[in-house]
Protein backbone atom coordinates (compact mmCIF):
# COMPACT_ATOMS: atom_id res chain seq x y z
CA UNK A 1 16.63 16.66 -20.14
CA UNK A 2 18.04 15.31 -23.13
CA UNK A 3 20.80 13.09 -21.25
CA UNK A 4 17.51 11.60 -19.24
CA UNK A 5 16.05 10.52 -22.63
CA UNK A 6 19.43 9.15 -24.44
CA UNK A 7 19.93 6.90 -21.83
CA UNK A 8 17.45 4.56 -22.26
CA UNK A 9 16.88 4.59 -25.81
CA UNK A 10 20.89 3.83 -26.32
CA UNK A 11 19.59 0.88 -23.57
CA UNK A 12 17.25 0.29 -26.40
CA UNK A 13 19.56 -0.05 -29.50
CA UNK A 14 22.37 -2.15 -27.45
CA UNK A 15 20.75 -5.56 -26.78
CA UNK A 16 23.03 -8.61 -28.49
CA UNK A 17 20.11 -10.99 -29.17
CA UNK A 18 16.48 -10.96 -30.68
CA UNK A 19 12.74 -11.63 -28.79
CA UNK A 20 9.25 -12.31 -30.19
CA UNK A 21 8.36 -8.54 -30.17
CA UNK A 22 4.69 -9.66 -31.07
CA UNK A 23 4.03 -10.89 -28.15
CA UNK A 24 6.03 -8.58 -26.04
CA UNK A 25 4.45 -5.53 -27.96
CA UNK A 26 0.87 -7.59 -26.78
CA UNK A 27 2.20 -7.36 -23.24
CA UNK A 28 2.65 -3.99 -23.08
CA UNK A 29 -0.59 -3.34 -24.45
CA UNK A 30 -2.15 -5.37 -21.65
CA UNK A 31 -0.15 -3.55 -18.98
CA UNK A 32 -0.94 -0.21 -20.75
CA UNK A 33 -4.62 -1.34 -20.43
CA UNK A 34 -4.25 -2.54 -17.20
CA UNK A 35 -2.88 1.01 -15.87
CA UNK A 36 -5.37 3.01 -17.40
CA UNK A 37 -8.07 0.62 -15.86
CA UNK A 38 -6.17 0.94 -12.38
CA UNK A 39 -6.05 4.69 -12.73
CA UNK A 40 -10.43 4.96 -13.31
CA UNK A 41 -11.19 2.51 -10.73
CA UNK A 42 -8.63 3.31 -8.11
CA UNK A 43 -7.45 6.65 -8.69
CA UNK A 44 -3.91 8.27 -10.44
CA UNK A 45 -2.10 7.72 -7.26
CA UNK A 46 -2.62 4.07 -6.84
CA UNK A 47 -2.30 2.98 -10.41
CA UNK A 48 0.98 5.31 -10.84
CA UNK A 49 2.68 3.78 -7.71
CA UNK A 50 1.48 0.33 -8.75
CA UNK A 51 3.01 0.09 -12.58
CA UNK A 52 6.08 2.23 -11.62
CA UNK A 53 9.73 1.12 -11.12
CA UNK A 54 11.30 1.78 -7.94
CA UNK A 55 13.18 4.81 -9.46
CA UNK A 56 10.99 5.97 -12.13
CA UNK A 57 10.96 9.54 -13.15
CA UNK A 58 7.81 11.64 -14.21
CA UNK A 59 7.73 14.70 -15.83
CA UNK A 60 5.05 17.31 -14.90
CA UNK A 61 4.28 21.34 -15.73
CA UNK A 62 6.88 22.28 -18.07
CA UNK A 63 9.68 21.18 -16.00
CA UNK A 64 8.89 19.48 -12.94
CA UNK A 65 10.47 16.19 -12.53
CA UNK A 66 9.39 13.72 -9.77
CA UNK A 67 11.31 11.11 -8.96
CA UNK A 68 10.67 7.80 -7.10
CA UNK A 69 8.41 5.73 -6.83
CA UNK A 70 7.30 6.94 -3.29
CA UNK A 71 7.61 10.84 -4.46
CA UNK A 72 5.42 9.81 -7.61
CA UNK A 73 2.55 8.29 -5.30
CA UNK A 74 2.72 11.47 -2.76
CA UNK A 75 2.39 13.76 -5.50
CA UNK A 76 -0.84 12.29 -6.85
CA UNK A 77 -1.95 12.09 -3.98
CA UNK A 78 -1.36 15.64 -3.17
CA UNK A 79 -2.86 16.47 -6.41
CA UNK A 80 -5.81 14.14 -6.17
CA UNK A 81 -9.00 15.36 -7.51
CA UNK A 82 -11.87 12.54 -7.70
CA UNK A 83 -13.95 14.06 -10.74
CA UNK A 84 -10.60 13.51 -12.93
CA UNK A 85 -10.85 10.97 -15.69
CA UNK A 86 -7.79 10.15 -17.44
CA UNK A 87 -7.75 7.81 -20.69
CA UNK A 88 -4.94 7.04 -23.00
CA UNK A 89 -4.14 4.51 -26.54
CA UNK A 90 -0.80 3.86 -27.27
CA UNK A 91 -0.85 4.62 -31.18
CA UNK A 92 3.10 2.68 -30.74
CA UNK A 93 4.74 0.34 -28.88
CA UNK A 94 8.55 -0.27 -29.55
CA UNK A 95 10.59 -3.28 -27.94
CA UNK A 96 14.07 -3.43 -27.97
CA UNK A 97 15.70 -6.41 -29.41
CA UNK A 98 16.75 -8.15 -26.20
CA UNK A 99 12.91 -7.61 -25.05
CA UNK A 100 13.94 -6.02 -21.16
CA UNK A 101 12.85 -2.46 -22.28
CA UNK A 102 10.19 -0.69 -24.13
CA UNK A 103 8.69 2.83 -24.97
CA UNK A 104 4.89 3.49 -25.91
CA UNK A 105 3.35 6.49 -27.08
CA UNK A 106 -0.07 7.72 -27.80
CA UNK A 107 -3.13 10.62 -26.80
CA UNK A 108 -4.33 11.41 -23.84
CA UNK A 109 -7.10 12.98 -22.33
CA UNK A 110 -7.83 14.27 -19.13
CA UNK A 111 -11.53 14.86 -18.34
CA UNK A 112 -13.12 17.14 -15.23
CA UNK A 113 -16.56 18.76 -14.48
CA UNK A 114 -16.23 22.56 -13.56
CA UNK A 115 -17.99 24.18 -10.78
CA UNK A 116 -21.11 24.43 -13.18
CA UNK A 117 -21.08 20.50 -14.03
CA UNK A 118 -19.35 21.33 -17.46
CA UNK A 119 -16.94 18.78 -18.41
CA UNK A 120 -13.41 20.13 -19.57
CA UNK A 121 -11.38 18.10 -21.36
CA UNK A 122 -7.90 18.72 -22.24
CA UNK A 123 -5.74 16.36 -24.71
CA UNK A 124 -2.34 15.75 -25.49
CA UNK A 125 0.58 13.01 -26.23
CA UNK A 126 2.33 10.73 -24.01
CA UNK A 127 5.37 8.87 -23.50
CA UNK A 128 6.21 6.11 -21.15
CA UNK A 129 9.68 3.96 -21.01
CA UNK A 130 8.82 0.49 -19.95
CA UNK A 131 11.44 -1.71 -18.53
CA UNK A 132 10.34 -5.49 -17.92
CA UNK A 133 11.76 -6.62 -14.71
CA UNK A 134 10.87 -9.97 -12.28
CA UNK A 135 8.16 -11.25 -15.71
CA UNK A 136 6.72 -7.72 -15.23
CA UNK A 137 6.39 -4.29 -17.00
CA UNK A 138 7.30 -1.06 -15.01
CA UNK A 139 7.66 2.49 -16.35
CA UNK A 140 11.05 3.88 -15.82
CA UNK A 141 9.78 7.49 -17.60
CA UNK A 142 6.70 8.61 -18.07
């Protein structure tokens, strides 16, 4: 687990020249927007299949990797439940120097009615790697 997270932030540290990170940290907040809007008005497996990179790697339960894009799409679709709202806020966005990859992290919350209509609501943190590829953001890790 640890090698899977040094990897791209050495990718982070190791770029030889320097970007507007303004405007890149904008874009990311646009795509991060732009995902979370996917993921209310399409569902989790659409919008997760959409913004990811061909060989992006999710981690789920305690230790439950999924990897590819295709793998990422079946298991929300496995796992689809239509009552599940999901909203996040990056509270950080970090570009690397060269502007090709980026990491964002924020809260969560995940949102469901019960049998008995009462909504449950669990929160937490997230983390996504984005790596810009083709004029366009794609998580790597998420």
């Amino acid at each position: 687990m640890k090698k899977l997270l040094f990897i791209p932030l050495l990718l982070l540290v190791s770029c030889k020249y320097s970007v507007n990170k303004d405007v890149l940290q904008n874009e990311i907040l646009q795509t991060e927007k732009a995902f979370e809007k996917m993921a209310s008005e399409k569902g989790l497996a659409e919008a997760f299949y959409f913004f990811a990179d061909d060989n992006a790697v999710i981690l789920r339960g305690n230790d439950s990797l999924i990897k590819g894009r295709e793998s990422i799409k079946n298991f929300y679709t496995k796992n689809a439940n239509p009552d599940i709202t999901l909203t996040w806020t990056p509270d950080h966005i970090y570009v690397s120097d060269c502007g090709k990859l980026a990491y964002t992290y924020g809260k969560f919350t995940r949102s469901v009615r019960d049998s008995a209509g009462n909504m449950i609501e669990r929160t937490g943190v997230f983390h996504t790697v984005w790596k810009k590829q083709d004029g366009h953001w794609k998580y790597v890790w998420d």
